[in-house]
N, C-alpha and C. Protein backbone atom coordinates (compact mmCIF):
# COMPACT_ATOMS: atom_id res chain seq x y z
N UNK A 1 -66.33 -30.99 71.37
CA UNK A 1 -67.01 -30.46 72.53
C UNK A 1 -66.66 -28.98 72.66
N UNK A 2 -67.41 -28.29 72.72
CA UNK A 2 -67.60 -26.62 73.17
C UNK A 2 -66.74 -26.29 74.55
N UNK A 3 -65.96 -25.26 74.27
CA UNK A 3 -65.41 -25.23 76.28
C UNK A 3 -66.54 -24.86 76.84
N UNK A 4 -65.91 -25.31 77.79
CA UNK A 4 -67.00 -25.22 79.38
C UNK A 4 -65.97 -25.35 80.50
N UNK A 5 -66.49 -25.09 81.86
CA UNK A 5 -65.71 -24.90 83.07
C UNK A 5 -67.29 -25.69 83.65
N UNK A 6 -66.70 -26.65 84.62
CA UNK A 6 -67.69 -27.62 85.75
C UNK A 6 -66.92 -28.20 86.67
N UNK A 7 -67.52 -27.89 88.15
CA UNK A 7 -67.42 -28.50 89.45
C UNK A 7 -67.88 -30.16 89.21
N UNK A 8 -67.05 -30.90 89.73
CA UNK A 8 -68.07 -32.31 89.70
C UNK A 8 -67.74 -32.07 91.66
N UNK A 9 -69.18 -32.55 91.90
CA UNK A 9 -69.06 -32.60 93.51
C UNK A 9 -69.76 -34.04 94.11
N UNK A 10 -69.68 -33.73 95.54
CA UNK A 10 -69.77 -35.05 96.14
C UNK A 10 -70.87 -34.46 97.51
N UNK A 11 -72.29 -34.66 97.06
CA UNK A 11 -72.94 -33.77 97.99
C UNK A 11 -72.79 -32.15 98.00
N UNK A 12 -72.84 -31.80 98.96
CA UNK A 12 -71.60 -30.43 98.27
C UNK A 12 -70.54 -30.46 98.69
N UNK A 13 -69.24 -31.38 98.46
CA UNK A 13 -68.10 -31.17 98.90
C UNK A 13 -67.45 -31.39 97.11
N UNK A 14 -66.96 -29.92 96.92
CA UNK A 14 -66.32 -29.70 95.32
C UNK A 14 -64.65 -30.48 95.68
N UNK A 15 -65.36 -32.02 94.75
CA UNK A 15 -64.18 -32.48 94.61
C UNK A 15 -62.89 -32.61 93.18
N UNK A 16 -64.06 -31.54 92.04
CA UNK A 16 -62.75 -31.19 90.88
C UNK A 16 -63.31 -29.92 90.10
N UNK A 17 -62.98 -29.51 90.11
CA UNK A 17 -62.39 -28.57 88.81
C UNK A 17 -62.24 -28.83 87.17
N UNK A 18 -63.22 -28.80 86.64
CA UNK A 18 -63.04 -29.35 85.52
C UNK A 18 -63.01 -28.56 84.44
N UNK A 19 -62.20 -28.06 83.58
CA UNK A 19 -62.23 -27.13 82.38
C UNK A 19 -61.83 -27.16 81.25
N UNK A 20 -62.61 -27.28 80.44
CA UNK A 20 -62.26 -27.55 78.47
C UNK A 20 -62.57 -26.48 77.74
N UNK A 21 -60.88 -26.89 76.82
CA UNK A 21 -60.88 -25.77 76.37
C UNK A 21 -59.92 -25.50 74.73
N UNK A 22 -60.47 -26.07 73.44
CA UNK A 22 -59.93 -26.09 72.84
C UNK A 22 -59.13 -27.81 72.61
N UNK A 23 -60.98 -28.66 72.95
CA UNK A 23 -60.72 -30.03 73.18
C UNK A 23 -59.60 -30.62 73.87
N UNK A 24 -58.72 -29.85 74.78
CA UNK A 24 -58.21 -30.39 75.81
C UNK A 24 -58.97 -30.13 77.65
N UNK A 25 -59.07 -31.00 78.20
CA UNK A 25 -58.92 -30.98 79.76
C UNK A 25 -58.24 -31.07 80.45
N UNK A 26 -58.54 -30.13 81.04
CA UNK A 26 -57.90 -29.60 82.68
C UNK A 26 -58.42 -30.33 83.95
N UNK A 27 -58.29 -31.37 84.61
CA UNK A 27 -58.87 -31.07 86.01
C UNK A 27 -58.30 -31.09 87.04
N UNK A 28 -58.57 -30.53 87.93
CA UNK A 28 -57.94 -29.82 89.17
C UNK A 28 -58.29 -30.87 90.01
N UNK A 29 -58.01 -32.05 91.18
CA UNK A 29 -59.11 -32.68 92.29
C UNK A 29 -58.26 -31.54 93.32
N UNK A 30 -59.73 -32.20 94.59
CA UNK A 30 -59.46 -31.45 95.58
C UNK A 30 -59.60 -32.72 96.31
N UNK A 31 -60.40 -33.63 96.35
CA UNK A 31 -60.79 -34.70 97.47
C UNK A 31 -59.39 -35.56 97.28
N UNK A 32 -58.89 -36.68 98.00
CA UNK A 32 -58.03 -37.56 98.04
C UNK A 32 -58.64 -38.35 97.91
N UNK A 33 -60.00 -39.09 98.43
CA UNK A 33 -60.34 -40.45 98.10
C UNK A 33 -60.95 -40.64 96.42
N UNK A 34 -60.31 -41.31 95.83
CA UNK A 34 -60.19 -41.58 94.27
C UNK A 34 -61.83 -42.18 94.45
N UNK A 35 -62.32 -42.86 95.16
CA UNK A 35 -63.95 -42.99 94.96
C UNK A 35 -64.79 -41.84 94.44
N UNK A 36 -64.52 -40.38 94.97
CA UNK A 36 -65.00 -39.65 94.62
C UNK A 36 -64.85 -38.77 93.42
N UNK A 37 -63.59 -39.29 92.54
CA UNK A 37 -63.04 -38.66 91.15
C UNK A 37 -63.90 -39.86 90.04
N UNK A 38 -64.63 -39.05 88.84
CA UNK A 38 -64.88 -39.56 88.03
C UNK A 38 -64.05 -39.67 87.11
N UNK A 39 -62.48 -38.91 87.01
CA UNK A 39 -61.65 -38.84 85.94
C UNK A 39 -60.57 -39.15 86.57
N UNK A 40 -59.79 -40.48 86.45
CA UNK A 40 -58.45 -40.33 86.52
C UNK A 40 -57.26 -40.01 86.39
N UNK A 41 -57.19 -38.72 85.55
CA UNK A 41 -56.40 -37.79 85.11
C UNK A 41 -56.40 -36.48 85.36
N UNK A 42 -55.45 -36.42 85.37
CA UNK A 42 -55.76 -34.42 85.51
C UNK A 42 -55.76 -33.58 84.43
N UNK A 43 -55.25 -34.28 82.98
CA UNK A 43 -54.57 -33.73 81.80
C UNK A 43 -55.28 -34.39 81.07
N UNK A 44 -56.39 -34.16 80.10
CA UNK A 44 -57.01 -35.54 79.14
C UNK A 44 -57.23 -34.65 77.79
N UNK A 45 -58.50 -35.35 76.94
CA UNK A 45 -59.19 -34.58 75.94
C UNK A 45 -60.29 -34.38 76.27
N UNK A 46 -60.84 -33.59 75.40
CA UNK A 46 -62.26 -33.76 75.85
C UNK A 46 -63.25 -34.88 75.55
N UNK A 47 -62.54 -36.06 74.76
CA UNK A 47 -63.37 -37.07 74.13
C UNK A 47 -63.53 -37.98 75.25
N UNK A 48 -62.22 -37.69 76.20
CA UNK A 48 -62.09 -38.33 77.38
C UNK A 48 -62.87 -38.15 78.18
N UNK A 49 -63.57 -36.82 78.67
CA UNK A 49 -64.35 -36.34 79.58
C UNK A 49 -65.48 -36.66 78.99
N UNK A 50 -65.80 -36.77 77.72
CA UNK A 50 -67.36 -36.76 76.97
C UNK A 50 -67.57 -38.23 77.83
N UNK A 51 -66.79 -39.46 77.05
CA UNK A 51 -66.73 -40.78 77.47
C UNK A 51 -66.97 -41.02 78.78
N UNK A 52 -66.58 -40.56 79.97
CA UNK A 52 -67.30 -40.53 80.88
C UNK A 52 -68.40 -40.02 81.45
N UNK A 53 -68.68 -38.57 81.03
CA UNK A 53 -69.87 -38.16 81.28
C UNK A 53 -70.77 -38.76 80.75
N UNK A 54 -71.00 -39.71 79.46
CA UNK A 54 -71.62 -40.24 78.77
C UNK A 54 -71.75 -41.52 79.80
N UNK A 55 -71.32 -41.79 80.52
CA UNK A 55 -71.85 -43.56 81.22
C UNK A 55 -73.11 -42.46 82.76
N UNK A 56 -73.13 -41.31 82.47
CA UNK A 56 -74.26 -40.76 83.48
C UNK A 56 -75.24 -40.13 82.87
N UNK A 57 -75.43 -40.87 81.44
CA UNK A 57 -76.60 -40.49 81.05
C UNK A 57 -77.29 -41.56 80.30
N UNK A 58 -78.83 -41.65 80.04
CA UNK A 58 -79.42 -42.79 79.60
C UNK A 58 -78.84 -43.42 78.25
N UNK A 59 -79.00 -44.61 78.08
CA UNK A 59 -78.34 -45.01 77.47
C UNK A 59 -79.12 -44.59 75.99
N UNK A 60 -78.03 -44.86 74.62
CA UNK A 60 -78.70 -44.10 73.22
C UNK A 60 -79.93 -44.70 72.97
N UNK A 61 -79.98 -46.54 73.33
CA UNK A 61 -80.57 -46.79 72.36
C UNK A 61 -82.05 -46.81 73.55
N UNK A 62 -82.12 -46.37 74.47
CA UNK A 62 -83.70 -46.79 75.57
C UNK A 62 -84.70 -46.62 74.66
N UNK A 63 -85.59 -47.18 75.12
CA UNK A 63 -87.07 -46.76 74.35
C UNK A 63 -87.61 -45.74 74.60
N UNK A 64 -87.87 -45.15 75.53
CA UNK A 64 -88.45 -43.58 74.99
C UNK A 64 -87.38 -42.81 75.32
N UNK A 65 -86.09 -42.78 74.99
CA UNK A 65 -85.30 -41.91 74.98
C UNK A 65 -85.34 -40.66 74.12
N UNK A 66 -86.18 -40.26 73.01
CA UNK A 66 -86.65 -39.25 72.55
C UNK A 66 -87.84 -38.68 73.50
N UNK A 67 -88.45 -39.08 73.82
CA UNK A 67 -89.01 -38.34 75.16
C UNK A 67 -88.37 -37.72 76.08
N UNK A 68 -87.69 -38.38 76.15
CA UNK A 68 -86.24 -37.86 77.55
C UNK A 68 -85.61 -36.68 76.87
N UNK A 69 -85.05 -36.72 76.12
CA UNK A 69 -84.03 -35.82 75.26
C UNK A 69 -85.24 -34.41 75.38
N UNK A 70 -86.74 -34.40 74.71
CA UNK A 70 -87.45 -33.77 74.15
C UNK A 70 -87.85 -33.10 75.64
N UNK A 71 -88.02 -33.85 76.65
CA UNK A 71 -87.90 -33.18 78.11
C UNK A 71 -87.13 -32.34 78.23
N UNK A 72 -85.73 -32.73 78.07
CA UNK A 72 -84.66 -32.09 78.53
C UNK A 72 -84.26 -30.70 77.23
N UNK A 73 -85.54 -30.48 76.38
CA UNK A 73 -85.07 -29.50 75.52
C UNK A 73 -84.03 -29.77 74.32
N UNK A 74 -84.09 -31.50 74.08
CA UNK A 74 -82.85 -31.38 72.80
C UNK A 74 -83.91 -32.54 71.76
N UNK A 75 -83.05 -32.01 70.54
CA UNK A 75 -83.35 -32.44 69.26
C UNK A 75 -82.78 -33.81 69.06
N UNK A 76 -81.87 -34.34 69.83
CA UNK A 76 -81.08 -35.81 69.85
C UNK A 76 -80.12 -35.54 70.61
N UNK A 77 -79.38 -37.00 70.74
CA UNK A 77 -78.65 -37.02 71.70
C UNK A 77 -77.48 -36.59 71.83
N UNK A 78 -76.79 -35.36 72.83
CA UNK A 78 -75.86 -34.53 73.25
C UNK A 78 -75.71 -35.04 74.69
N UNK A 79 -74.76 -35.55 74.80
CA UNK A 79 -74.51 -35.78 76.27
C UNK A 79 -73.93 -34.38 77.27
N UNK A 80 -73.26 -33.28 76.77
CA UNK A 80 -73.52 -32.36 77.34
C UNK A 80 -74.29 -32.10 77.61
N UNK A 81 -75.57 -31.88 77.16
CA UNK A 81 -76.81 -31.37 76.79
C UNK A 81 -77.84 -31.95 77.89
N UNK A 82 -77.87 -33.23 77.71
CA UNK A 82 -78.33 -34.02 78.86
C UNK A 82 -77.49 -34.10 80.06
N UNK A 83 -76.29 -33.93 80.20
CA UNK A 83 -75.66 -33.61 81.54
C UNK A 83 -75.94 -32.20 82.09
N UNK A 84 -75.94 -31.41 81.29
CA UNK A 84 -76.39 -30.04 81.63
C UNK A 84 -77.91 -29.73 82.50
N UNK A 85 -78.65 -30.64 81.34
CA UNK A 85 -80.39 -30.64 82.30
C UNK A 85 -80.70 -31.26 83.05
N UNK A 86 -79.62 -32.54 83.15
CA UNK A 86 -79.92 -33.56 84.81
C UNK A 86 -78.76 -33.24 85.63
N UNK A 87 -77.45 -32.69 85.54
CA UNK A 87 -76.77 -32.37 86.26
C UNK A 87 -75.63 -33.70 86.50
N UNK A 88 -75.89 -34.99 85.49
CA UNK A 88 -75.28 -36.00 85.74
C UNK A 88 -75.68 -36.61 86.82
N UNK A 89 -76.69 -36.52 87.48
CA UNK A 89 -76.88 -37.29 88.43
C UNK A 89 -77.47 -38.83 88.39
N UNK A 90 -77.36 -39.45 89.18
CA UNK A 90 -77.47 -40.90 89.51
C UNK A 90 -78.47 -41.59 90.54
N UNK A 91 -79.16 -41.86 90.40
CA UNK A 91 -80.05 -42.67 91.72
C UNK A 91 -78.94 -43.45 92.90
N UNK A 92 -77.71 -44.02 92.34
CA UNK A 92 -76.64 -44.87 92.90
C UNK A 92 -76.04 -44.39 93.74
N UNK A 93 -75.62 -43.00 93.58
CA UNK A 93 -74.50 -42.07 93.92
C UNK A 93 -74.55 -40.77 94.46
N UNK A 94 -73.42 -40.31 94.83
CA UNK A 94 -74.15 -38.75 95.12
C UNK A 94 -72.73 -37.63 94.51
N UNK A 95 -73.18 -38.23 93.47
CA UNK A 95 -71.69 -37.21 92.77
C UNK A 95 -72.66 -36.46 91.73
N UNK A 96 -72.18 -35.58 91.64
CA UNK A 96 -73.27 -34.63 90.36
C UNK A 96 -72.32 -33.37 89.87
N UNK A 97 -72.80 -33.11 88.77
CA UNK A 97 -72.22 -31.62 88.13
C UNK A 97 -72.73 -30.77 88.32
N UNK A 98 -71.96 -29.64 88.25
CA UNK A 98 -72.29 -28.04 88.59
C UNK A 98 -71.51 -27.35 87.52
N UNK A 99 -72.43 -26.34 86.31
CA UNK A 99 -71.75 -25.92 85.35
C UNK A 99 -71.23 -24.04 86.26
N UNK A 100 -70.45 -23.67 85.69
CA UNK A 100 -69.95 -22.24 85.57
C UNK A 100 -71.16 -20.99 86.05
N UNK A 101 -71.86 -20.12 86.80
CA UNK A 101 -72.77 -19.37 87.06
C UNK A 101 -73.98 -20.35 87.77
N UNK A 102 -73.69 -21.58 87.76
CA UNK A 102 -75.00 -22.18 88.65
C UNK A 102 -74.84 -21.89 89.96
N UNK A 103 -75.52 -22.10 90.59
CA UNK A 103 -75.89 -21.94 92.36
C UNK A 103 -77.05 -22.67 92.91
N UNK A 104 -76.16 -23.89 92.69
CA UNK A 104 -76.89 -25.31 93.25
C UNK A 104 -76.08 -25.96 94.20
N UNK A 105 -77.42 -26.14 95.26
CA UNK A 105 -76.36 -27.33 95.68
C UNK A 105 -76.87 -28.83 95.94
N UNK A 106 -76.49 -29.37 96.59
CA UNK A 106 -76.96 -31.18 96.52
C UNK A 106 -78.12 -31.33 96.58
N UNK A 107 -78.85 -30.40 97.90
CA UNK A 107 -80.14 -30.59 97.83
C UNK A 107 -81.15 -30.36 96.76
N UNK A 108 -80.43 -29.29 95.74
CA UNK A 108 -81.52 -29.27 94.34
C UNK A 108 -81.45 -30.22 93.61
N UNK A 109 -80.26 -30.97 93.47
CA UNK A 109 -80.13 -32.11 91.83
C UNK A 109 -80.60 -33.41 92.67
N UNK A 110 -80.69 -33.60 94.27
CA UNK A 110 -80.31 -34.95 94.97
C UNK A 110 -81.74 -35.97 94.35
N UNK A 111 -81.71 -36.87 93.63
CA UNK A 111 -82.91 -37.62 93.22
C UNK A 111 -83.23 -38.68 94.47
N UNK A 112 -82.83 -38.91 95.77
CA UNK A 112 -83.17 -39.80 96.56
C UNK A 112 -83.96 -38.96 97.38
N UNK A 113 -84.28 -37.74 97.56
CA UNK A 113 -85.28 -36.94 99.14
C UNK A 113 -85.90 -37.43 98.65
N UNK A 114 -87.05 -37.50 99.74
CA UNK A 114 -88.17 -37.75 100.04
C UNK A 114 -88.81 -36.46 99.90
N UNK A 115 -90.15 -36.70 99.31
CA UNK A 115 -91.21 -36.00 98.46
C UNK A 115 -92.39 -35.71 99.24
């Protein structure tokens, strides 16, 4: 995995700090309720962080998952890649990512408003 620096938040309340760098991770929490941490560590790899970011994105084998990918601008499946263009978000939940220079907040990634 490539370094990167990402907020994972909770609505907009930034509940970590997340930064890789030389296939190790860093994350920082800020929230106390562990509901809102997707990583139970503060110290991991990055295979660790992939592995989870990977359960917030469609799964490899869906059926038009080359459609999806080809939406989202990729040649196959990168779960960065696809976390990057959906933001990790969830219909379930309201936890989502925020990479390094974005300026988003809940209301842009939120997939439940009303339309």
């Amino acid at each position: 995995m490539k370094d990167v620096k990402f907020q994972v938040l909770w609505k907009d309340r930034i509940t970590a700090d997340v930064e890789i760098k030389n296939n190790k991770a860093h994350i920082k929490k800020y929230d106390p309720d562990p509901i809102r941490h997707l990583f139970p560590w503060e110290n991991t790899d990055a295979y660790h962080v992939a592995e989870i970011l990977e359960g917030r994105c469609w799964p490899r084998n869906r059926d038009n998952i080359n459609d999806l990918l080809h939406a989202c601008g990729l040649k196959e499946y990168d779960v960065m890649g696809i976390i990057k263009a959906t933001h990790g978000c969830m219909y379930n939940d309201e936890t989502w990512i925020r990479f390094e220079g974005e300026n988003l907040t809940y209301d842009d990634v939120n997939l439940r408003r009303d339309w």
